[in-house]
Protein backbone atom coordinates (compact mmCIF):
# COMPACT_ATOMS: atom_id res chain seq x y z
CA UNK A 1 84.98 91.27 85.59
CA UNK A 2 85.76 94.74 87.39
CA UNK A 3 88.92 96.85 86.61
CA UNK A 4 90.99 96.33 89.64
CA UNK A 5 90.93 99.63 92.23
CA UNK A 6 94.17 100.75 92.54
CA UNK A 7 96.23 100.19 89.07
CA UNK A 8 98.78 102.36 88.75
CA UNK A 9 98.53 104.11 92.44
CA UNK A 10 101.55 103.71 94.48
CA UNK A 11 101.04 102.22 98.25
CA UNK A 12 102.65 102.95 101.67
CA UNK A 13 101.92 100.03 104.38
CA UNK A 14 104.02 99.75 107.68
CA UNK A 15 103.72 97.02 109.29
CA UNK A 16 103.63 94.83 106.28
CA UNK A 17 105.62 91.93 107.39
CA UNK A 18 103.08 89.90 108.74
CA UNK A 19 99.19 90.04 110.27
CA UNK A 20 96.96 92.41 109.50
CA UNK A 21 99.68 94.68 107.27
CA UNK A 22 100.49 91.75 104.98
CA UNK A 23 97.05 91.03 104.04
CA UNK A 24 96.52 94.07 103.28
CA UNK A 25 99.70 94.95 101.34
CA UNK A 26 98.54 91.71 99.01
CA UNK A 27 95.41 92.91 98.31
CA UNK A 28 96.53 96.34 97.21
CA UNK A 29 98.90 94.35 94.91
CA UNK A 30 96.62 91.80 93.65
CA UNK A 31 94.22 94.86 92.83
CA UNK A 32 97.20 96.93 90.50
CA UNK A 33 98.91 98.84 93.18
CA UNK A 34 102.26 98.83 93.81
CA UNK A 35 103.16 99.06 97.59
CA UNK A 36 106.58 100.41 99.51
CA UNK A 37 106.01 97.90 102.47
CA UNK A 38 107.97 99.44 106.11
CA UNK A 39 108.74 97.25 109.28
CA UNK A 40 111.43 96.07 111.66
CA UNK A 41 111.23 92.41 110.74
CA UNK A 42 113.26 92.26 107.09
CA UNK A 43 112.43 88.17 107.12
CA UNK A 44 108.99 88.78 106.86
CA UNK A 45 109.23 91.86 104.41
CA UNK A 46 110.29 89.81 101.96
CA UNK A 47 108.23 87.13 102.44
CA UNK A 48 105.40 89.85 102.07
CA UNK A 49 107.09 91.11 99.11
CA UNK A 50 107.43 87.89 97.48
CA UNK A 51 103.67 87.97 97.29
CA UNK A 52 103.53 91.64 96.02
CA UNK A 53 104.82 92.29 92.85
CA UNK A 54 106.49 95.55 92.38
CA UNK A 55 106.73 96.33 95.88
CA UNK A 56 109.95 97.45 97.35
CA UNK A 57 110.80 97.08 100.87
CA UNK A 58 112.08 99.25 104.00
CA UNK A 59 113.15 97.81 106.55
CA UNK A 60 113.27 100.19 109.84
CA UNK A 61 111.72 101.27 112.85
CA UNK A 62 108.39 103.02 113.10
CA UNK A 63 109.27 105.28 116.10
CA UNK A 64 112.49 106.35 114.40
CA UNK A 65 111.52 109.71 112.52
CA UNK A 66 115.08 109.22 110.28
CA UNK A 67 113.80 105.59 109.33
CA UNK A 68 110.05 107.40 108.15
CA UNK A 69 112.01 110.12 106.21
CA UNK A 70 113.90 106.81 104.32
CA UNK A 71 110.59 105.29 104.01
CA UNK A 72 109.19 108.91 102.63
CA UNK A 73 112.19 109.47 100.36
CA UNK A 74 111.93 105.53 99.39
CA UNK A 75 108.19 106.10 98.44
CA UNK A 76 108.44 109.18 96.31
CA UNK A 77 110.88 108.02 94.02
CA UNK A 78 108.54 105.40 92.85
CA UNK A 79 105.81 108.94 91.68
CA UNK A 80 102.94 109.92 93.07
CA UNK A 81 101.62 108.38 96.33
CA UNK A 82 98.34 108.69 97.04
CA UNK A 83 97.31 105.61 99.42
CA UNK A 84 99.05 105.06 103.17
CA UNK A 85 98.08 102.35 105.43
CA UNK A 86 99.45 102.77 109.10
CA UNK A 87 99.56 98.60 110.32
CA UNK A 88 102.52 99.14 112.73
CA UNK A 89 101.02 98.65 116.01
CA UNK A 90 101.76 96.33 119.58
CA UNK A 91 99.63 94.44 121.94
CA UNK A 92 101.68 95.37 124.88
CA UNK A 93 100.85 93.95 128.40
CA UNK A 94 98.09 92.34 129.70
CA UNK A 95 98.44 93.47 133.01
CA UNK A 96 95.80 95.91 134.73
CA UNK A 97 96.50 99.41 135.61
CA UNK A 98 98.38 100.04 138.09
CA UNK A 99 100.42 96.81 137.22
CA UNK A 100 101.99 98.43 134.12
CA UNK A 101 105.31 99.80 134.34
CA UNK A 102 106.38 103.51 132.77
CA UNK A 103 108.68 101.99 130.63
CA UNK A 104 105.71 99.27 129.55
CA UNK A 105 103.29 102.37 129.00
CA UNK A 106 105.82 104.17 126.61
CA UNK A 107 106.79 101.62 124.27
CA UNK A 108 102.99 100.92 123.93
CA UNK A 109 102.31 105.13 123.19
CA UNK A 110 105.59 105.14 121.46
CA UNK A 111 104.47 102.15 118.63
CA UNK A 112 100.77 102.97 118.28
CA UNK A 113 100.91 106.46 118.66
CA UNK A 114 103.75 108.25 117.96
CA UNK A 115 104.36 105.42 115.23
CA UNK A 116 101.34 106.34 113.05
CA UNK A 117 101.89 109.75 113.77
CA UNK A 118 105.36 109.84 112.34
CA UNK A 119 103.93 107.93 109.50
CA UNK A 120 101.06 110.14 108.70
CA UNK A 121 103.74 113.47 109.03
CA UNK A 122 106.07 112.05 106.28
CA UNK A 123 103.86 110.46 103.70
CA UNK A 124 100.91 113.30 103.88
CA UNK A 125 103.14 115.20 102.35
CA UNK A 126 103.51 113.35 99.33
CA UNK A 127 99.79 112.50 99.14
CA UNK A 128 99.21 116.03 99.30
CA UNK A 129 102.05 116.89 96.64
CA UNK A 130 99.76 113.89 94.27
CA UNK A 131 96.35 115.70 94.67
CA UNK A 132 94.95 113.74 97.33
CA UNK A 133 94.53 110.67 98.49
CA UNK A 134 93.69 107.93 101.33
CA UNK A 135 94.39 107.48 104.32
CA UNK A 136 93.53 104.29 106.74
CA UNK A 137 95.43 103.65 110.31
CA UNK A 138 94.85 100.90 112.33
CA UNK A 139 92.61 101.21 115.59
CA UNK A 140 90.54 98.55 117.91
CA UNK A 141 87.58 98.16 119.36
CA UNK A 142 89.63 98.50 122.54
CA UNK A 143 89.86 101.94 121.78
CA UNK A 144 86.37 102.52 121.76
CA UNK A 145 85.14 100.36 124.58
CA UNK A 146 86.59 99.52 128.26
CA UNK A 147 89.55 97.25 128.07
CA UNK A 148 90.59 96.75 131.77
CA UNK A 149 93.53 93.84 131.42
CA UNK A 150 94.71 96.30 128.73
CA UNK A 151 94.71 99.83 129.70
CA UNK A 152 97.65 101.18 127.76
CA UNK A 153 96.51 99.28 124.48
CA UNK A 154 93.10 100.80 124.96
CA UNK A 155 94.59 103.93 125.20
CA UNK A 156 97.05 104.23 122.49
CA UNK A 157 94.09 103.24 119.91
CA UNK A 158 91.52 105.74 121.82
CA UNK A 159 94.16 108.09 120.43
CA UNK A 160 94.40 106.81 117.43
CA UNK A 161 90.67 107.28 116.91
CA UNK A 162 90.97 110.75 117.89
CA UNK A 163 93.85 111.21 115.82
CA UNK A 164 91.60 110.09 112.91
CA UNK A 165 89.00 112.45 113.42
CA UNK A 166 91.50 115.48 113.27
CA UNK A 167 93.02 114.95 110.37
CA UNK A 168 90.11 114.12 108.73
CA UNK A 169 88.60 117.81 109.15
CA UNK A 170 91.79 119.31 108.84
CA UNK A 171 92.50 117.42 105.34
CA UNK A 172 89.30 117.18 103.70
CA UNK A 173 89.86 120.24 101.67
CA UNK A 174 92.88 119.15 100.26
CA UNK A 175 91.70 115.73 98.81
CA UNK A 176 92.62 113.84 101.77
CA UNK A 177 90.39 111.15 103.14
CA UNK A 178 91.24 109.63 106.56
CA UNK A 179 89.64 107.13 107.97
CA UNK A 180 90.28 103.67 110.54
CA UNK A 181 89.72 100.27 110.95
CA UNK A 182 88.91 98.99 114.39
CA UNK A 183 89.09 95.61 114.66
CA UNK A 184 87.45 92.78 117.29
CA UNK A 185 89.77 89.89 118.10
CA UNK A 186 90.76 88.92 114.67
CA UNK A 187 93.37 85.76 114.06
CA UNK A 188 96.82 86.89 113.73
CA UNK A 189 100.29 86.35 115.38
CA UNK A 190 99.25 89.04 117.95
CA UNK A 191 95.68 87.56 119.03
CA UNK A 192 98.12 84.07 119.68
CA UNK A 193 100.42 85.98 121.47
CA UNK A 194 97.58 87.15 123.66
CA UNK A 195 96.38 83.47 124.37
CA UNK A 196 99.98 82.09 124.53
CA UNK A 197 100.59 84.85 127.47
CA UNK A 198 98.07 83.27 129.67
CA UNK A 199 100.05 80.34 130.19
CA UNK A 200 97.84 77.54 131.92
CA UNK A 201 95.04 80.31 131.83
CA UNK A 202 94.57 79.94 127.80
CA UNK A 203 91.52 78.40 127.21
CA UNK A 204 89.62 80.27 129.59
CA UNK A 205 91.33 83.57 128.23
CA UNK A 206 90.02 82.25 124.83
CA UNK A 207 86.91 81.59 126.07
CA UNK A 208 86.15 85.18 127.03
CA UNK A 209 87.40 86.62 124.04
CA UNK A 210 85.27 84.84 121.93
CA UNK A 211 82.50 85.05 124.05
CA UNK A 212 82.38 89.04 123.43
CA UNK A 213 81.60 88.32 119.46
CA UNK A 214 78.04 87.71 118.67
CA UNK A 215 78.66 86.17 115.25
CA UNK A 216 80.70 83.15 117.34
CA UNK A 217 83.52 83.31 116.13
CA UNK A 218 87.39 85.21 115.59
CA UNK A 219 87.91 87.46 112.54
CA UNK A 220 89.79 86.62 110.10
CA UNK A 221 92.66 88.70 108.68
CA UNK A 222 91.45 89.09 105.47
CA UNK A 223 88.13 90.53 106.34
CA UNK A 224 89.74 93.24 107.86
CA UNK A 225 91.84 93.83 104.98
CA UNK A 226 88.72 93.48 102.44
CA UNK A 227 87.67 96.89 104.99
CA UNK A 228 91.18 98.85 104.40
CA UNK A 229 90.96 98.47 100.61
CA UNK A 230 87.36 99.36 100.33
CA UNK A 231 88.51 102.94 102.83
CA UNK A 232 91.27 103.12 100.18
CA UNK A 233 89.05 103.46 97.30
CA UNK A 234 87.51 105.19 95.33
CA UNK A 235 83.80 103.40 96.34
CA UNK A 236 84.54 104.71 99.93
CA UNK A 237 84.80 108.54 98.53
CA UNK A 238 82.27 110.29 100.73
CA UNK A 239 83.37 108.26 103.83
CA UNK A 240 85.77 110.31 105.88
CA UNK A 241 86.81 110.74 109.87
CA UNK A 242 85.26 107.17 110.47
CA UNK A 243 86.80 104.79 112.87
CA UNK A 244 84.70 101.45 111.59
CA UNK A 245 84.52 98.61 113.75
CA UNK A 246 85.22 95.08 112.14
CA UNK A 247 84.40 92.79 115.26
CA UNK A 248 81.25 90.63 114.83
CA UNK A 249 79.51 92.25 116.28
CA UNK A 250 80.85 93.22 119.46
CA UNK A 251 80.14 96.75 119.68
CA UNK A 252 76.33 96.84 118.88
């Protein structure tokens, strides 16, 4: 048997009350880490916690910069972090562009942008007051390719990419490895949402989704957390400023 990857390292995850940032806050815990999980929803916090042992929870907002400085303070009285996963995110409307209303196209930027920003600003910090680290923050394939009954989503994770690439020049010398996950249509809460939202239009809105994945079928949520832990660790530590896509195949 291998040691497990990250015993003793202390965690950050927001988002971790369901989807993709619950799967992953379980396997950093089922691999030694302990993990300070952040969201809105406090039901499903503890749920996630429940299944993470050692983890304490947050519960706030990830556009609020005073609810990331409790999640910061939260963090570093645990010791050293040294791992952050950004999971926060939102689907937004599926409405084309000129559909989309300001207030629609801010809460969108506001969540996937400014949200992993605010997240990065507070707990890089304390990654760089460990040594050095890892960094991974959620993306899409929809920020790399055309996404026209999306625009804003496909624009918020474009940005996210970008934001990725930054950081990851700008931190290398201090330890810092930053890198992001962009996933195809994997099978969450928000991929049902998506289907649910075409009303009597579902199965043909399925049908095209699927249809963009060679391999012939949906991800599944834990095969895009296997991806974030093995960014997180040590294995990945010549892999920086990457934006990997986990989408069967959809990009190549």
């Amino acid at each position: 048997m291998t040691s497990p990857r990250f015993t003793g390292r202390i965690a950050v995850v927001t988002g971790g009350a369901s989807g993709l940032g619950r799967v992953t806050a379980e396997g950093l815990a089922a691999e030694g880490a302990r993990v300070v999980l952040f969201d809105r929803d406090e039901a499903g916090l503890a749920e996630t916690a429940a299944k993470c042992p050692g983890s304490i929870t947050v519960a706030g907002d990830v556009t609020s910069a005073a609810d990331q400085q409790r999640l910061a303070e939260a963090a570093a009285a645990l010791g050293p972090v040294t791992l952050l996963a950004t999971a926060a995110g939102t689907l937004g409307p599926t409405l084309g562009f000129l559909d989309i209303s300001e207030e629609q196209w801010d809460r969108v930027f506001d969540i996937n942008v400014k949200g992993t920003w605010l997240s990065i600003r507070y707990i890089l910090p304390l990654i760089k007051a460990a040594g050095g680290g890892s960094i991974v923050t959620f993306a899409s394939t929809a920020g790399l390719i055309a996404q026209p009954v999306m625009p804003a989503y496909a624009a918020s994770k474009a940005a996210v990419t970008s934001m990725v690439r930054s950081l990851a020049k700008g931190e290398a010398p201090n330890g810092i490895r930053v890198n992001s996950v962009c996933p195809g249509s994997i099978w969450t809460p928000m991929l049902e949402a998506t289907f649910a939202g075409a009303g009597e239009e579902r199965a043909k809105r399925e049908a095209e989704f699927l249809a963009r994945h060679p391999i012939g079928r949906f991800g599944k949520a834990e095969e895009v957390g296997a991806a974030v832990l093995f960014l997180l660790s040590d294995a990945a530590g010549f892999i920086t400023g990457v934006n990997l896509p986990v989408d069967g195949g959809r990009l190549a």
